[in-house]
C-alpha atoms as a PDB file:
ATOM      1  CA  UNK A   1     -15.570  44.384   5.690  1.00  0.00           C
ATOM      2  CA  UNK A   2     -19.214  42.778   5.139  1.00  0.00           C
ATOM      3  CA  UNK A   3     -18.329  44.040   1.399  1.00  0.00           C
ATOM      4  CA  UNK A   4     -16.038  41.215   1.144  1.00  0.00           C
ATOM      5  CA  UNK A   5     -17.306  38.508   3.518  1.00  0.00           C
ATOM      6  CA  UNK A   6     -20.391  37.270   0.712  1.00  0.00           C
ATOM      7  CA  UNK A   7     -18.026  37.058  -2.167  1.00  0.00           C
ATOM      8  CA  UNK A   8     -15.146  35.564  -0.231  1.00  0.00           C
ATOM      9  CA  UNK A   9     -18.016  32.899   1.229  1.00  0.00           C
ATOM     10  CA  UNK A  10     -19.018  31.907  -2.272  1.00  0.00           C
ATOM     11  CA  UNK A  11     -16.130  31.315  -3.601  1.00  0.00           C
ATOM     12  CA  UNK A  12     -15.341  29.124  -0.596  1.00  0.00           C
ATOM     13  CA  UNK A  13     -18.448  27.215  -1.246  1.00  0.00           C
ATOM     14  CA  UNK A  14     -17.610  26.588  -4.590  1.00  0.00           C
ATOM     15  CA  UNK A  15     -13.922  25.493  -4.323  1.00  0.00           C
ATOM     16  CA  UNK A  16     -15.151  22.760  -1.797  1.00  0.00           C
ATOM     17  CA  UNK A  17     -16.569  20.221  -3.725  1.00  0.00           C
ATOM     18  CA  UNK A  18     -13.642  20.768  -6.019  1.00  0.00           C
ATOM     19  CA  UNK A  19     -11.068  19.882  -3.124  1.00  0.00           C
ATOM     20  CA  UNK A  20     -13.314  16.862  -1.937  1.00  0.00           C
ATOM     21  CA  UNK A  21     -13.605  15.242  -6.140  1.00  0.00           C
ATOM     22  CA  UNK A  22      -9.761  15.829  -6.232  1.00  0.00           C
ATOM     23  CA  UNK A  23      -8.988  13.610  -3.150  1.00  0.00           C
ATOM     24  CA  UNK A  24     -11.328  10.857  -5.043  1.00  0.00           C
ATOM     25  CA  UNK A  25     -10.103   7.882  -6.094  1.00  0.00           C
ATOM     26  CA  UNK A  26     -10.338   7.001  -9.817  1.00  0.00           C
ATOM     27  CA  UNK A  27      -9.810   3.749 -11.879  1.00  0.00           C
ATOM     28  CA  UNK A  28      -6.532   4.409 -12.655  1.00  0.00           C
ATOM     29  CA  UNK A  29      -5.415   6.285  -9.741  1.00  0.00           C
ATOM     30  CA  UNK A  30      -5.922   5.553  -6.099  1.00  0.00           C
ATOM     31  CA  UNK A  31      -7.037   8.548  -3.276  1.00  0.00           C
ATOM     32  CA  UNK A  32      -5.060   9.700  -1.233  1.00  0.00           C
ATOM     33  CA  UNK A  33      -6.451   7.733   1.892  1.00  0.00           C
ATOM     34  CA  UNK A  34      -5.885   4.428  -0.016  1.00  0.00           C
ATOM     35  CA  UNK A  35      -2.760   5.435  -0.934  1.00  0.00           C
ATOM     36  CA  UNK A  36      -2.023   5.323   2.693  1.00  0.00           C
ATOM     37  CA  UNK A  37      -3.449   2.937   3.828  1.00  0.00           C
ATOM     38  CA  UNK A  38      -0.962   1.062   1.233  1.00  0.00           C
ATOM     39  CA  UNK A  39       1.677   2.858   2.354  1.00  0.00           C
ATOM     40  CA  UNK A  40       0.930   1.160   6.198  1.00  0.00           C
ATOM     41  CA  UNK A  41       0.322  -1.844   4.905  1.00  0.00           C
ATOM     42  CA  UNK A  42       3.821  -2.302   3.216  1.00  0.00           C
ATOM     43  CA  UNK A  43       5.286  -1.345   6.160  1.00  0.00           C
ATOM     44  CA  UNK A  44       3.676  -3.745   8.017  1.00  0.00           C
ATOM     45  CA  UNK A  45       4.872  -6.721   5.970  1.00  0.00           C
ATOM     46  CA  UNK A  46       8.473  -5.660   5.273  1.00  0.00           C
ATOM     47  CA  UNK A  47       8.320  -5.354   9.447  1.00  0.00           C
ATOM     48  CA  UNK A  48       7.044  -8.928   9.575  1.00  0.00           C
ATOM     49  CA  UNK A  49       9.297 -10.264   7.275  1.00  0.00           C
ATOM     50  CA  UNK A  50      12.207  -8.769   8.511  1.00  0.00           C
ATOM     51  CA  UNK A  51      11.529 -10.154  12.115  1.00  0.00           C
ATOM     52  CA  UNK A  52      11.516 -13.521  10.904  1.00  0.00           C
ATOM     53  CA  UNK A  53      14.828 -15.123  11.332  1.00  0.00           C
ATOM     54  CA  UNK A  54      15.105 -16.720   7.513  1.00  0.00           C
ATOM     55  CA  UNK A  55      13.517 -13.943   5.697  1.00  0.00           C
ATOM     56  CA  UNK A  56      15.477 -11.382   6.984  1.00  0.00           C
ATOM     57  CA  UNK A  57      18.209 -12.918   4.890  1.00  0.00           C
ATOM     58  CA  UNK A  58      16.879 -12.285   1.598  1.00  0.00           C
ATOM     59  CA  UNK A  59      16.121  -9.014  -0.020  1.00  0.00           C
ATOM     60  CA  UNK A  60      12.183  -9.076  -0.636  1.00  0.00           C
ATOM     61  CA  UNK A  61      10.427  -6.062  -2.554  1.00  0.00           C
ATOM     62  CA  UNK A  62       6.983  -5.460  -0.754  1.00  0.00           C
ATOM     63  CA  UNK A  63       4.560  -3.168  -3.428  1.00  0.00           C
ATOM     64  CA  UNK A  64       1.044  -2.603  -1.890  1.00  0.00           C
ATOM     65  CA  UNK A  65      -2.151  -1.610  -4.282  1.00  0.00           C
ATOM     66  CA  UNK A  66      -5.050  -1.402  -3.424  1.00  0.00           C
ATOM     67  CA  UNK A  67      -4.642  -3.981  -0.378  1.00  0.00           C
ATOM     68  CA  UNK A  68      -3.112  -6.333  -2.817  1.00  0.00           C
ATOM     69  CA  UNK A  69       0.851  -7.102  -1.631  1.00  0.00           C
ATOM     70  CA  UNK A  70       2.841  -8.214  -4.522  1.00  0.00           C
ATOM     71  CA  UNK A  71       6.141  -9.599  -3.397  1.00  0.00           C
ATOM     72  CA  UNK A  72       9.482  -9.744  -5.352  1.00  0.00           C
ATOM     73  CA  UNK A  73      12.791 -10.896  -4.927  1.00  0.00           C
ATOM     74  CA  UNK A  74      15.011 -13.827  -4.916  1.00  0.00           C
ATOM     75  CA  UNK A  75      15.192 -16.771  -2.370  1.00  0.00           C
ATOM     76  CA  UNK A  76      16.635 -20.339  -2.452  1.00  0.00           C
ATOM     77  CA  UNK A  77      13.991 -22.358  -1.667  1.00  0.00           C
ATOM     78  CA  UNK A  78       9.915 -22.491  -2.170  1.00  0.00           C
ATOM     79  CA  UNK A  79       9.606 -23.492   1.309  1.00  0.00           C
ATOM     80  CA  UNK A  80      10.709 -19.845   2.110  1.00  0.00           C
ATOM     81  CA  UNK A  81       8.819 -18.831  -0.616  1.00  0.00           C
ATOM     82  CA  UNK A  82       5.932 -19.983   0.811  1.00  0.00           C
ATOM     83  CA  UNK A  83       6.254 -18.890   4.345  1.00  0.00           C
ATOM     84  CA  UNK A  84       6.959 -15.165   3.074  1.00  0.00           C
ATOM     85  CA  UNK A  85       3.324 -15.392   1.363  1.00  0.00           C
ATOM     86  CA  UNK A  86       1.904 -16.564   4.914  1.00  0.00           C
ATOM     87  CA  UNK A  87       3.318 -13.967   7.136  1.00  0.00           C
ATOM     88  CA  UNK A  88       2.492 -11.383   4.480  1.00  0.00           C
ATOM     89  CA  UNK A  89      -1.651 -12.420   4.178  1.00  0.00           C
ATOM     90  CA  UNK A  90      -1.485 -12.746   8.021  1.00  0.00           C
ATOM     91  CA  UNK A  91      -1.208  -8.402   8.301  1.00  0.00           C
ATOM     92  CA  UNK A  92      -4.489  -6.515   8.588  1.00  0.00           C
ATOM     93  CA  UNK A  93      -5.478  -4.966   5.674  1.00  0.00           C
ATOM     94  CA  UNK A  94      -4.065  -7.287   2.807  1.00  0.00           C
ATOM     95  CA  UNK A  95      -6.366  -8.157   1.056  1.00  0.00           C
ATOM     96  CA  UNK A  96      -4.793 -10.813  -0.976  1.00  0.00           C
ATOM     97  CA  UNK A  97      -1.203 -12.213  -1.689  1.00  0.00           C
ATOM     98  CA  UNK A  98       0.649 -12.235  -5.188  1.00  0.00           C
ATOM     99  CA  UNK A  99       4.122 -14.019  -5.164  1.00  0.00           C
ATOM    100  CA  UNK A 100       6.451 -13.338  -7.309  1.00  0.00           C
ATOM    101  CA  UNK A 101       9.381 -14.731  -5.505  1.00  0.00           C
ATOM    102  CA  UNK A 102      11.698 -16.366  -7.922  1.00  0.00           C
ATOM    103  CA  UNK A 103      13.287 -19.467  -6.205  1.00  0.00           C
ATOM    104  CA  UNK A 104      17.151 -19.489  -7.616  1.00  0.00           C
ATOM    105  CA  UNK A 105      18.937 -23.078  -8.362  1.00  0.00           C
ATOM    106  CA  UNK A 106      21.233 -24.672  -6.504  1.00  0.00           C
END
């Protein structure tokens, strides 16, 4: 049994530090626990939004990146507009607010 225990410990040792770098974020690609945290964070805004009485009416896209909240969709006024941005920079963890809410014509 102690035949295999060294060799078996090694190679443990050395497929560590390979399991730790591929959890690592990169430029282009976010980590797992940021990818997460994103994950919350979009939750937390589409929750918001859809307990407000207005917004609820209106189909708004909530992307999270990096705890930047990009919002998308279609609403009839920029007053609305507006408030969506405010509820959505009021969560924890955003760390900024891009709108891309198109405001259709009357």
């Amino acid at each position: 049994m102690k035949r295999f225990a060294r060799p078996l410990c090694v190679a443990l040792c050395l497929a560590l530090p390979l399991v730790w770098v591929g959890c690592a974020s990169t430029p282009t690609r976010q980590s797992t626990g940021e990818y997460v945290d994103d994950s919350v964070i979009t939750t937390k805004v589409k929750t918001e939004l859809g307990a407000d009485k207005v917004l609820s009416l209106y189909q708004i896209s909530v992307e999270t990146y990096n705890g930047v909240v990009q919002l998308s969709g279609f609403v009839n006024s920029q007053e609305v507009s507006e408030n969506a941005a405010a509820i959505a920079r009021k969560v924890g963890g955003v760390r900024e607010v891009k709108n891309s809410l198109v405001v259709k014509p009357q």
